[in-house]
PDB file of N, CA and C in Angstrom:
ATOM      1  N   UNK A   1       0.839  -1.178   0.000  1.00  0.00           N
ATOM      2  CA  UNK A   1       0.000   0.000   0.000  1.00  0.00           C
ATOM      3  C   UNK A   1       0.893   1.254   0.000  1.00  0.00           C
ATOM      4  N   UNK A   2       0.398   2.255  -1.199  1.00  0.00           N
ATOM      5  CA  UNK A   2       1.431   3.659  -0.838  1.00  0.00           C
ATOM      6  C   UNK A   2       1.515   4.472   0.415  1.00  0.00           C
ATOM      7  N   UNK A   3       2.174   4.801   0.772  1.00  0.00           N
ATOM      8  CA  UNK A   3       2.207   5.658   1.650  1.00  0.00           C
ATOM      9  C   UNK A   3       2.206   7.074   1.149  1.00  0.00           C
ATOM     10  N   UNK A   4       1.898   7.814   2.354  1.00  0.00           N
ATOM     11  CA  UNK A   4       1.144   9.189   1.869  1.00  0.00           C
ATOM     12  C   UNK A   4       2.727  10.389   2.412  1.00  0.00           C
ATOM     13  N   UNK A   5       2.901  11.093   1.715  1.00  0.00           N
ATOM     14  CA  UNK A   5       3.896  12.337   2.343  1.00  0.00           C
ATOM     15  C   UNK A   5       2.935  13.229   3.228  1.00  0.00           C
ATOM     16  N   UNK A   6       4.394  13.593   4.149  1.00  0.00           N
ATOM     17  CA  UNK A   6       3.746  14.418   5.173  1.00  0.00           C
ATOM     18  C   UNK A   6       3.281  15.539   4.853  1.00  0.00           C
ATOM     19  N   UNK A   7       3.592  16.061   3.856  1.00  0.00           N
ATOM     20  CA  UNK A   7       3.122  17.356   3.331  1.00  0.00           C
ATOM     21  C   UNK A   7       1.637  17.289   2.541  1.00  0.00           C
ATOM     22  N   UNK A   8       1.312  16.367   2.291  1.00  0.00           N
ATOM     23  CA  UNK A   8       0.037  16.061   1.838  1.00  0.00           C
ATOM     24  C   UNK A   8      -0.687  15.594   3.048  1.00  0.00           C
ATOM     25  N   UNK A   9      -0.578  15.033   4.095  1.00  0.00           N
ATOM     26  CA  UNK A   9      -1.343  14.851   5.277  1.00  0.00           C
ATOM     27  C   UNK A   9      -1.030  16.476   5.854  1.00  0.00           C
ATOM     28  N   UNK A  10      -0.888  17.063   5.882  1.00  0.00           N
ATOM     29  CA  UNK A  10      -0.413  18.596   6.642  1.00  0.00           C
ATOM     30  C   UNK A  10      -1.470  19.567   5.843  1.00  0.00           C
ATOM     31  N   UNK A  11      -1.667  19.502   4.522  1.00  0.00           N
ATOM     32  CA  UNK A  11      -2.631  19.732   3.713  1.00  0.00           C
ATOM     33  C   UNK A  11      -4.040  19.473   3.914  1.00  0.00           C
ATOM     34  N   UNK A  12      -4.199  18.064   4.157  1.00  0.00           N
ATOM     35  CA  UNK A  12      -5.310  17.598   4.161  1.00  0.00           C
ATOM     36  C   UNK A  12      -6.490  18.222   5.841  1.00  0.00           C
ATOM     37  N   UNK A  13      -4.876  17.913   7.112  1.00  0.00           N
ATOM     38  CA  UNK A  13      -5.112  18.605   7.922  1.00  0.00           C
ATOM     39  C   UNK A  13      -5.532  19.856   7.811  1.00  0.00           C
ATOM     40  N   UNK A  14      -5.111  20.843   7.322  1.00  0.00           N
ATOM     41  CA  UNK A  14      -5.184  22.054   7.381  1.00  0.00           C
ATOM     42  C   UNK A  14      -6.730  22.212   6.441  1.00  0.00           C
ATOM     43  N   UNK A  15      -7.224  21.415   5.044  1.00  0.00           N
ATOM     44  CA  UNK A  15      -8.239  21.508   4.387  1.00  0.00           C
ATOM     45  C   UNK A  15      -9.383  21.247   5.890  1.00  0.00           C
ATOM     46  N   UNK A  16      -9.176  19.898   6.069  1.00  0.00           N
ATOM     47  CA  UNK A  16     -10.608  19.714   7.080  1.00  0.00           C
ATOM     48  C   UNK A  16     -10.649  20.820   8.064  1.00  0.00           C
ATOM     49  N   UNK A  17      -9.339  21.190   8.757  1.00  0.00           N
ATOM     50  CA  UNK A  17      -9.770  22.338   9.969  1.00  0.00           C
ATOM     51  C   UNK A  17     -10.035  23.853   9.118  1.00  0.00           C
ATOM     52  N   UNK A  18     -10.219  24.040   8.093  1.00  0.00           N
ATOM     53  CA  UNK A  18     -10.686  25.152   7.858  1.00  0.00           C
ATOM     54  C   UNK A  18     -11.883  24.910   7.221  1.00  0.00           C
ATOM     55  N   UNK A  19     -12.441  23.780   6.979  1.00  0.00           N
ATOM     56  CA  UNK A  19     -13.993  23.572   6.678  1.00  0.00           C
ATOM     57  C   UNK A  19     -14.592  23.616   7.580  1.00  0.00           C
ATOM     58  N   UNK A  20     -14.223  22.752   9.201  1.00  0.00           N
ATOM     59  CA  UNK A  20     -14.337  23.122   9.816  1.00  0.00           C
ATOM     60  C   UNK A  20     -15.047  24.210  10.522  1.00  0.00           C
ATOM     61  N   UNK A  21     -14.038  25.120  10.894  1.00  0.00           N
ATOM     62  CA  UNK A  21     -14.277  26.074  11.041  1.00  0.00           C
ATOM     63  C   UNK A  21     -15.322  27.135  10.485  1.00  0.00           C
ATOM     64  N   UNK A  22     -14.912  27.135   8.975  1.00  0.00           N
ATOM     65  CA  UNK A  22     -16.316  27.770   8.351  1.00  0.00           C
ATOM     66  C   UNK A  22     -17.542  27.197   8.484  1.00  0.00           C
ATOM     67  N   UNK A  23     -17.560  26.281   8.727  1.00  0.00           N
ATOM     68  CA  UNK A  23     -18.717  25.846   8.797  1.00  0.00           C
ATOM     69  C   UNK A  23     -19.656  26.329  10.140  1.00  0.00           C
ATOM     70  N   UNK A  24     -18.488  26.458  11.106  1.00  0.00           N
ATOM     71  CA  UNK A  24     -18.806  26.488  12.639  1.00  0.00           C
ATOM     72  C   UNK A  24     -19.638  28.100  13.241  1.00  0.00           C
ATOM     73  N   UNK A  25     -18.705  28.770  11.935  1.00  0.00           N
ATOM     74  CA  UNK A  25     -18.595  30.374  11.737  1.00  0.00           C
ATOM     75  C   UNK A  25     -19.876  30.514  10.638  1.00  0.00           C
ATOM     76  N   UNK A  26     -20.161  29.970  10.090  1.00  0.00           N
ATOM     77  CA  UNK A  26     -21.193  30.128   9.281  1.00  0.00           C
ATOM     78  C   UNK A  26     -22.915  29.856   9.816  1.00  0.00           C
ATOM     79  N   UNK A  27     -22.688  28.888  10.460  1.00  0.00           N
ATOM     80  CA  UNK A  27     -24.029  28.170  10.999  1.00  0.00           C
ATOM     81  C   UNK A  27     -24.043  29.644  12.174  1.00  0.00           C
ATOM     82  N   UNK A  28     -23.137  30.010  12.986  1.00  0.00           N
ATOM     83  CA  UNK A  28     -23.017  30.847  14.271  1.00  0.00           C
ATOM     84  C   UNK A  28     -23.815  32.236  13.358  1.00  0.00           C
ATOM     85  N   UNK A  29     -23.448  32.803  12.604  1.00  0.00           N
ATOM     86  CA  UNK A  29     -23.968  34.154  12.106  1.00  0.00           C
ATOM     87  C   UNK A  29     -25.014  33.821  10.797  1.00  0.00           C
ATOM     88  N   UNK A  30     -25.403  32.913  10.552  1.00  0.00           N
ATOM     89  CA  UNK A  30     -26.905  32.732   9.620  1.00  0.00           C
ATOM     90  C   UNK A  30     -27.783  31.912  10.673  1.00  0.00           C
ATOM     91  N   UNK A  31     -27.433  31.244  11.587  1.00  0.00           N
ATOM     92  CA  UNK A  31     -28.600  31.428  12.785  1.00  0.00           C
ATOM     93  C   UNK A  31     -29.699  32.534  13.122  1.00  0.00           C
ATOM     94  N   UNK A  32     -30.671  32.467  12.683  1.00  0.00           N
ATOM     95  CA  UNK A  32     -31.789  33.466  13.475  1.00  0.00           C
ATOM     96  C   UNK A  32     -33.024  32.901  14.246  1.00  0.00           C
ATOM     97  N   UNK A  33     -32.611  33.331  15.819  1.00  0.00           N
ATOM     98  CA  UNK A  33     -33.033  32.907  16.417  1.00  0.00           C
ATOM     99  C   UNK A  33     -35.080  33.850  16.448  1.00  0.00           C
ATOM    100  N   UNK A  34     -36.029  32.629  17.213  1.00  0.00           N
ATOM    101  CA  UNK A  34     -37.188  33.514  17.315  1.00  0.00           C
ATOM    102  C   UNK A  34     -37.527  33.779  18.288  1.00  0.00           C
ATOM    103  N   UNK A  35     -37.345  35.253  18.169  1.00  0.00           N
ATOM    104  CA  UNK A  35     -37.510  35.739  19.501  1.00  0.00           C
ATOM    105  C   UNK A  35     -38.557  37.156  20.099  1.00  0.00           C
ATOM    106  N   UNK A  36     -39.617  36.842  20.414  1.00  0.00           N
ATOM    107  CA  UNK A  36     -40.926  37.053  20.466  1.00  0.00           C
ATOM    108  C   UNK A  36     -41.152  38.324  21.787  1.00  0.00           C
ATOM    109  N   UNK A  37     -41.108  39.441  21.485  1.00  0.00           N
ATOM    110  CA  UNK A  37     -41.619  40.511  22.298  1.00  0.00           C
ATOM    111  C   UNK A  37     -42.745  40.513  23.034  1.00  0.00           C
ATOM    112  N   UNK A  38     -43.323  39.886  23.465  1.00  0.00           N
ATOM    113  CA  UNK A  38     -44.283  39.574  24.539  1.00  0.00           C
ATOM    114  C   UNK A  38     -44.416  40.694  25.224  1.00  0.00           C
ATOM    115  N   UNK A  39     -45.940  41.326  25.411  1.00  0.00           N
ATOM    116  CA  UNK A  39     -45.821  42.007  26.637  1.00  0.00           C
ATOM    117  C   UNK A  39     -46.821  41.197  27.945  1.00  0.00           C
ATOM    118  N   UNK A  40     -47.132  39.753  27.731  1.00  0.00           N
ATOM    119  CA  UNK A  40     -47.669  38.857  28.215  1.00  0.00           C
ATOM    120  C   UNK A  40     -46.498  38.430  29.168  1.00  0.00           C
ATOM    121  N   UNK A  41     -45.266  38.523  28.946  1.00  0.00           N
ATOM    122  CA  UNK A  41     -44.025  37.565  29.182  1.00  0.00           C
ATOM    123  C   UNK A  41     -43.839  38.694  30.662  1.00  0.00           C
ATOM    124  N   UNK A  42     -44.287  39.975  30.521  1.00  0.00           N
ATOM    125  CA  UNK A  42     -43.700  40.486  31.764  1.00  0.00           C
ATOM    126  C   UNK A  42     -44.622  40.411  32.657  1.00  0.00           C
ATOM    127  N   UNK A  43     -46.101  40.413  32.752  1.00  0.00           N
ATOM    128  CA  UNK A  43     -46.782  39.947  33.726  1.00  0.00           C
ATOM    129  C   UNK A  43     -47.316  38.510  33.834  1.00  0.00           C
ATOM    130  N   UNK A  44     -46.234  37.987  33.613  1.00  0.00           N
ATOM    131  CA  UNK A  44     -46.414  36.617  34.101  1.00  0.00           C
ATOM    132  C   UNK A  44     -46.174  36.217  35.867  1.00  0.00           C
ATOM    133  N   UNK A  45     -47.141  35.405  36.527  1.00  0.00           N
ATOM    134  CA  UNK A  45     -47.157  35.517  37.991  1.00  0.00           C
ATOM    135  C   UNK A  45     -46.378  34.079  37.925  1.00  0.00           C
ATOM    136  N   UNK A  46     -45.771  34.476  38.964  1.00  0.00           N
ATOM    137  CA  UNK A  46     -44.901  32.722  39.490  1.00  0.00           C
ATOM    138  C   UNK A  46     -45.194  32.120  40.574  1.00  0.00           C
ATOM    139  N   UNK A  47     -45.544  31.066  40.432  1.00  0.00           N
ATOM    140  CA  UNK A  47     -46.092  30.222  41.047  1.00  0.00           C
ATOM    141  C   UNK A  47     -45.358  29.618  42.044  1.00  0.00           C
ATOM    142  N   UNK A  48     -46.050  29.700  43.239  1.00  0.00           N
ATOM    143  CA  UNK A  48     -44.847  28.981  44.493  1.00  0.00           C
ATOM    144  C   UNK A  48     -45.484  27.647  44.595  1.00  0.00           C
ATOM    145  N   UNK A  49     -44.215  26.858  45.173  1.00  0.00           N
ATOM    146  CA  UNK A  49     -45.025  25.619  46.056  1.00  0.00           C
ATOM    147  C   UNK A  49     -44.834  25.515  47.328  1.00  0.00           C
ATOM    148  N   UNK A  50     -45.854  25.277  48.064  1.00  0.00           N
ATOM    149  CA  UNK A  50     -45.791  25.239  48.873  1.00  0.00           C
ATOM    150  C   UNK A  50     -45.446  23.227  49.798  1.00  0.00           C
ATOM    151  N   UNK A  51     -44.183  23.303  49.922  1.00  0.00           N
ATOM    152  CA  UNK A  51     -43.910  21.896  50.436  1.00  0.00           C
ATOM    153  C   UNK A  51     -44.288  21.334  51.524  1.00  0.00           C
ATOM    154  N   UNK A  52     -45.239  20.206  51.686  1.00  0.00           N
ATOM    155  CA  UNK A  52     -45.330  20.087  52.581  1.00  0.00           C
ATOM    156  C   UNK A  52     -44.473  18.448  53.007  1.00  0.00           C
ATOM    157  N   UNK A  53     -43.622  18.501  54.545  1.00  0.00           N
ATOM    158  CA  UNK A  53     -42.921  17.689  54.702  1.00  0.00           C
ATOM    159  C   UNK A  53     -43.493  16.492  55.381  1.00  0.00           C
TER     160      UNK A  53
END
């Protein structure tokens, strides 16, 4: 079986970690998240419990 030069594995390294990366960087800033202005969300009452032991 051939063997591969290091300079072509150093390459290959360097190809995947910069797909990688873009990819990581890409998904991060075309993310849009939904995010819903409620004015329901601020009078929302919270509910206690009361434990009994």
């Amino acid at each position: 079986m051939p063997q591969m030069a290091p300079l072509s594995w150093l390459l290959l390294f360097m190809f995947f970690t910069t797909m990688m990366i873009l990819f990581n960087v890409m998904n991060y800033y075309l993310f849009v998240p939904n995010i819903k202005n409620d004015k329901s969300n601020t009078n929302r009452q919270i509910k206690t419990s009361h434990w009994k032991w």
